[in-house]
Structures are given as structure tokens and as C-alpha cells.
Protein backbone atom coordinates (compact mmCIF):
# COMPACT_ATOMS: atom_id res chain seq x y z
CA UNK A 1 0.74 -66.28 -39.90
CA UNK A 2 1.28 -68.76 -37.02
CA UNK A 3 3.81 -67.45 -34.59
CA UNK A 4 7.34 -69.53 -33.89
CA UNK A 5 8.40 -69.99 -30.17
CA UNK A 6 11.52 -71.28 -29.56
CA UNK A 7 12.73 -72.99 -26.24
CA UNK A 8 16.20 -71.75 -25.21
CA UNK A 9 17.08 -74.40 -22.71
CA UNK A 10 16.30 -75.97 -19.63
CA UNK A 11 18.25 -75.12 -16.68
CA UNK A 12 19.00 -78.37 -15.18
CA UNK A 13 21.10 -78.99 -18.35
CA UNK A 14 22.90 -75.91 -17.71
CA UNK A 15 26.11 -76.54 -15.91
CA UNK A 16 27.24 -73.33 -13.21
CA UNK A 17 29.52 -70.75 -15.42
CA UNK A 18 26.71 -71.33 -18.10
CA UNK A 19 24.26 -70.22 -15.64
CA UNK A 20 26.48 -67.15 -15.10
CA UNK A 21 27.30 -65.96 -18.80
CA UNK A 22 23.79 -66.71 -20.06
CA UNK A 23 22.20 -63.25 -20.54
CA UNK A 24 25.60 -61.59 -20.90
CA UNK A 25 26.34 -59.54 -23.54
CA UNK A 26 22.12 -59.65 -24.06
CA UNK A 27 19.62 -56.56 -22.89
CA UNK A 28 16.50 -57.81 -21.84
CA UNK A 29 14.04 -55.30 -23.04
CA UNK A 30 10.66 -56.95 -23.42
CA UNK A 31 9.55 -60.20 -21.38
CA UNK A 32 6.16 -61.85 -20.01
CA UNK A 33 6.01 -64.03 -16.81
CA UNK A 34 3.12 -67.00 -15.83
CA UNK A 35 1.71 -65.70 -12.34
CA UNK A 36 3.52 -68.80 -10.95
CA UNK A 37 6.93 -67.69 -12.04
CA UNK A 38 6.26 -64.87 -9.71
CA UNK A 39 5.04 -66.37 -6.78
CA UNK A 40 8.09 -69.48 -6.98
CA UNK A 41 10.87 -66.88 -8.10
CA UNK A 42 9.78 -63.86 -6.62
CA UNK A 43 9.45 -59.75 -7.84
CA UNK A 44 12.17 -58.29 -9.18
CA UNK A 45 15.72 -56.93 -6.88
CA UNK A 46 15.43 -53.57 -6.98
CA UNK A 47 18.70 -52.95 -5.41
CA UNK A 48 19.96 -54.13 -8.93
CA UNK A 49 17.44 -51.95 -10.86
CA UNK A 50 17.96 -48.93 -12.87
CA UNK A 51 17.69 -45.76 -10.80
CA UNK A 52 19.39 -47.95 -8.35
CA UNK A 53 23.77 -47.65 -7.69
CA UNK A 54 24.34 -51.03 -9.56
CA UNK A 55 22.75 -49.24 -12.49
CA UNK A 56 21.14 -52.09 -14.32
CA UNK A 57 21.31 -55.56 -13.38
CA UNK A 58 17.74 -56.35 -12.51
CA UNK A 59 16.46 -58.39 -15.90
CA UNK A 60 19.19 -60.62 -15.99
CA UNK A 61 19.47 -61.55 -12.67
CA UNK A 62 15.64 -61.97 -12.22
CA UNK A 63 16.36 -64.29 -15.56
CA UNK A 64 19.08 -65.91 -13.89
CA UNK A 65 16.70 -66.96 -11.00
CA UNK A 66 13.82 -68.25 -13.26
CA UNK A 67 16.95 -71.12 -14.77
CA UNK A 68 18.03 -71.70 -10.96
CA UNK A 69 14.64 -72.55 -10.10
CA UNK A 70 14.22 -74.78 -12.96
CA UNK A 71 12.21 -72.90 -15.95
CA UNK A 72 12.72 -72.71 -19.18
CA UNK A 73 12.79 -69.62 -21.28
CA UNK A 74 11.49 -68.77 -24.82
CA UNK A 75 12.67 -66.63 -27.05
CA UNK A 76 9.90 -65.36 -30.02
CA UNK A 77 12.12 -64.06 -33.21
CA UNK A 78 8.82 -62.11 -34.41
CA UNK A 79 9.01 -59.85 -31.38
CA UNK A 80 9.96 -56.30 -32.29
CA UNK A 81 12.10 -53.87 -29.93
CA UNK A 82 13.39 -50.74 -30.95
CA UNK A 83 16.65 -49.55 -29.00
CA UNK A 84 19.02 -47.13 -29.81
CA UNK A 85 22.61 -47.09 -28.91
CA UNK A 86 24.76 -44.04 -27.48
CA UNK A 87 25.78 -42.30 -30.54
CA UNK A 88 28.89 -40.23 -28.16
CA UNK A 89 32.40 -41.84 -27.27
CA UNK A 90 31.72 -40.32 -23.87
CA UNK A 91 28.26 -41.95 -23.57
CA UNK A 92 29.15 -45.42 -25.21
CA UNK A 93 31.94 -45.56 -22.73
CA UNK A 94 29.80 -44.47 -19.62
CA UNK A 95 27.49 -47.28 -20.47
CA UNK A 96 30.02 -49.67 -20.79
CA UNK A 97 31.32 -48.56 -17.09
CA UNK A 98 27.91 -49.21 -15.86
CA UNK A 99 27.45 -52.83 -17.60
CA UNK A 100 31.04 -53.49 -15.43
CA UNK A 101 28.90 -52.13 -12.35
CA UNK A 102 26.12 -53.88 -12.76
CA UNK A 103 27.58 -57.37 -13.90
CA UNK A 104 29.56 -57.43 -11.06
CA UNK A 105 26.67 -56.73 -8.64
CA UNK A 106 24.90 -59.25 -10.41
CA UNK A 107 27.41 -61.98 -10.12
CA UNK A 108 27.56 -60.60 -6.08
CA UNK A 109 24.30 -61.41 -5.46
CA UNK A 110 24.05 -64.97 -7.39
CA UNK A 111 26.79 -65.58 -4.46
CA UNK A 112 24.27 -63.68 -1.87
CA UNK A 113 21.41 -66.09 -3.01
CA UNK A 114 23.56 -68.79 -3.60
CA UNK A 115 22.50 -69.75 -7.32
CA UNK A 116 25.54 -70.95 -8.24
CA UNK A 117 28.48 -72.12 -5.90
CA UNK A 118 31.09 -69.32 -4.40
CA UNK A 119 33.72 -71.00 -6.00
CA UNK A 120 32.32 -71.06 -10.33
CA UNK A 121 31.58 -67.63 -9.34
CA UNK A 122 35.17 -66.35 -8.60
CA UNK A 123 36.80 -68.74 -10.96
CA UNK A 124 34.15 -66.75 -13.29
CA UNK A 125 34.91 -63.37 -11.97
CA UNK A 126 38.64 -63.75 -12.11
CA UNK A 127 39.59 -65.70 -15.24
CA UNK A 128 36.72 -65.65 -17.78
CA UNK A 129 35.37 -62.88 -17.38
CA UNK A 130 38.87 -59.98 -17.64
CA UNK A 131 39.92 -62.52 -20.24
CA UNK A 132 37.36 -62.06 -22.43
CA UNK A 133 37.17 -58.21 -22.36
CA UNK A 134 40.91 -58.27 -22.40
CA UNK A 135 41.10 -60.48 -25.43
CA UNK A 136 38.41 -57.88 -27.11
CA UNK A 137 40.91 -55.40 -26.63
CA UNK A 138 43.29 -57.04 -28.85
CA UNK A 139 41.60 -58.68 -31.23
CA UNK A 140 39.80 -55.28 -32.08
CA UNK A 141 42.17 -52.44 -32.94
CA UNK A 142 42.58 -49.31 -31.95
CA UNK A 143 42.47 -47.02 -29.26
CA UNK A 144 38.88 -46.06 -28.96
CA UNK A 145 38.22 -50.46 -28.35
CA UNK A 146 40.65 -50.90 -25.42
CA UNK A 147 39.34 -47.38 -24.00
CA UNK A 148 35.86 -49.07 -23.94
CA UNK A 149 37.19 -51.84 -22.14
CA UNK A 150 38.88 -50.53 -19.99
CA UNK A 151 35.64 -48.81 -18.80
CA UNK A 152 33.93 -52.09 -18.37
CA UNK A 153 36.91 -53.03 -16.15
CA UNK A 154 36.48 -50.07 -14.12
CA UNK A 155 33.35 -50.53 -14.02
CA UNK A 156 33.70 -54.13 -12.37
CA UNK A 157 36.41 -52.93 -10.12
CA UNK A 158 33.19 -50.16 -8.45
CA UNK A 159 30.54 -53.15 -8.27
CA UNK A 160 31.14 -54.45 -5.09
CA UNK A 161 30.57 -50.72 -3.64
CA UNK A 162 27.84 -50.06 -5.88
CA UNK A 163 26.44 -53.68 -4.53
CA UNK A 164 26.75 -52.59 -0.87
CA UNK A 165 25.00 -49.10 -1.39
CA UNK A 166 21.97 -50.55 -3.79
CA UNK A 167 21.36 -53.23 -0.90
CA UNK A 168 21.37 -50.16 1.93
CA UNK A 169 19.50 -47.73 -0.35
CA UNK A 170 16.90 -51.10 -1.08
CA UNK A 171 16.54 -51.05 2.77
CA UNK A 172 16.19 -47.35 3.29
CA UNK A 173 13.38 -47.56 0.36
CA UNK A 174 11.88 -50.38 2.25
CA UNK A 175 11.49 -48.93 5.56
CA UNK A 176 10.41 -45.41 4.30
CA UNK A 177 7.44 -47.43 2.43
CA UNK A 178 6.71 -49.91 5.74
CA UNK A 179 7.47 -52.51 3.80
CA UNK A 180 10.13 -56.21 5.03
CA UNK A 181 13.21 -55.47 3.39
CA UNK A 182 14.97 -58.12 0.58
CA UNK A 183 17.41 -60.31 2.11
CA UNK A 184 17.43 -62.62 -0.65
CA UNK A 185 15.26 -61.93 -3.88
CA UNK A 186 12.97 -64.86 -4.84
CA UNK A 187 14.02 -67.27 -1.71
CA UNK A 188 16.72 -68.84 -3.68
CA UNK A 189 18.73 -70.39 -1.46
């Protein structure tokens, strides 16, 4: 059975916002790089990484850097993953908190590594984005959807903290390892 790779898009033909809301709403669970990818993009941020205080922002933005340099990405519909979802209120909503947190810290350091122009980015961070989860609210009843929503908001609301102490705890983890610290993953700008 021959295998079907499809190209998502180039990222010169992606205008700013795109750039932004590509991989949200998506969990990037399973991915292979070319060595050159690495060595023009650079490693991963792990201030956004998981175990880090922006919780879990580290596959898209590293995504989000292979489109501003250029690359295209593929997406292979035979791949298999296997993820399970938080089966508690409690845990559903604690996630959804931490997708505010780390979106947010994400769209921080697009602006850090300038990606994508300041201004798309708070046009995106103060229109589109509440909108959307705000319209969600509505459009699905009940009390449990807006409660989950209004996590994500919260969520947002702590990223610009969260940003701050990932970045310090980045540099902390840095110098305890003797190692330059990130000032801007992948040389961007």
C-alpha cells in the first residue's frame, strides 16, 4: 500500500493572522524534522515546553517558526496517534486554563521573535481570538461550555506571567547546565 503525503501549505502564501491561528485548536503529537530544518529554525523553546510555566506551547510555536522561515509542512492521514482526553469536569477545565496559558505565551513570543508584526498580533489577541471562545460560549449551551471557556480566558489573562517566569526559569536552567541562554529561539528575527 503506497503511502499518501499531503502538503498543507507554503508559508509565503500565508498572510500574518493565518500564520497565528494555524496550529490552533490542533495538538501536535507526532512529527519528523530534515537535519536542515534544525540547523535554519533552530531546537525547540523550552521556556514554552511542558514542565515549563507556559505549560505547553512548544510544538506549535516550533511549527510556527518552520512557516516563518519558509517550509512547508505535510500532513500523512495514515499516521496513527492514540490520545486520550480528561474524562473529569475539573481536569477538562484545567487543561483548557493551560491551552489559555500557553497560547498566549505563544503568541508573546511570535512578538519576541518577531514572526509576525506587533500589530496582527494584538489585533489577533484582542478581537479574534475572545471572540471566538466567546461566540463558543453561546452557540454551545449550557453551563458546563461557558465554564470551559471561561477557563481558557483565564487562562490567557495568566500568560503573560507565565511567559515572564518560563523565560527566567529557561535562563536559570541554562546557567545551572553552562550552557548560552535563548534570547530568541531559531534566530528568527
Amino acid at each position: 500500500m503506497a503511502i499518501k503525503v499531503m502538503e498543507i501549505e507554503f508559508a509565503e502564501q500565508i498572510n500574518p493572522i493565518r500564520k497565528l491561528e494555524k496550529y490552533k485548536g490542533t495538538r501536535i503529537v507526532t512529527m519528523a524534522f530534515r537535519r536542515q530544518v534544525f540547523q535554519a529554525v533552530g531546537n525547540f523553546d523550552v521556556a514554552l515546553n511542558v514542565g515549563s510555566t507556559t505549560r505547553r506551547a512548544g510544538n506549535m510555536e516550533r511549527f510556527h517558526r518552520v512557516l516563518a522561515k519558509g517550509y512547508s509542512t505535510f500532513y500523512d492521514a495514515l499516521a496513527f496517534v492514540w490520545h486520550l482526553h480528561r474524562r473529569r469536569d475539573k481536569a477538562f477545565s484545567r487543561q483548557l486554563q493551560d491551552n489559555g496559558r500557553s497560547f498566549g505565551a505563544y503568541l508573546l513570543t511570535c512578538d519576541r521573535n518577531r514572526t509576525v508584526p506587533r500589530l496582527d498580533i494584538l489585533h489577533f489577541a484582542w478581537s479574534r481570538w475572545p471572540n471566538r471562545l466567546l461566540l463558543r460560549c453561546l452557540m454551545l449551551p449550557g453551563w458546563l461550555a461557558c465554564k470551559l471557556v471561561v477557563s481558557e480566558l483565564l487562562g490567557s489573562l495568566q500568560s503573560p506571567f507565565a511567559d515572564r517566569e518560563g523565560y527566567l526559569q529557561a535562563q536559570r536552567l541554562a546557567a545551572l547546565f553552562g550552557v548560552e541562554p535563548l534570547v530568541a529561539a531559531g534566530g528568527v528575527r
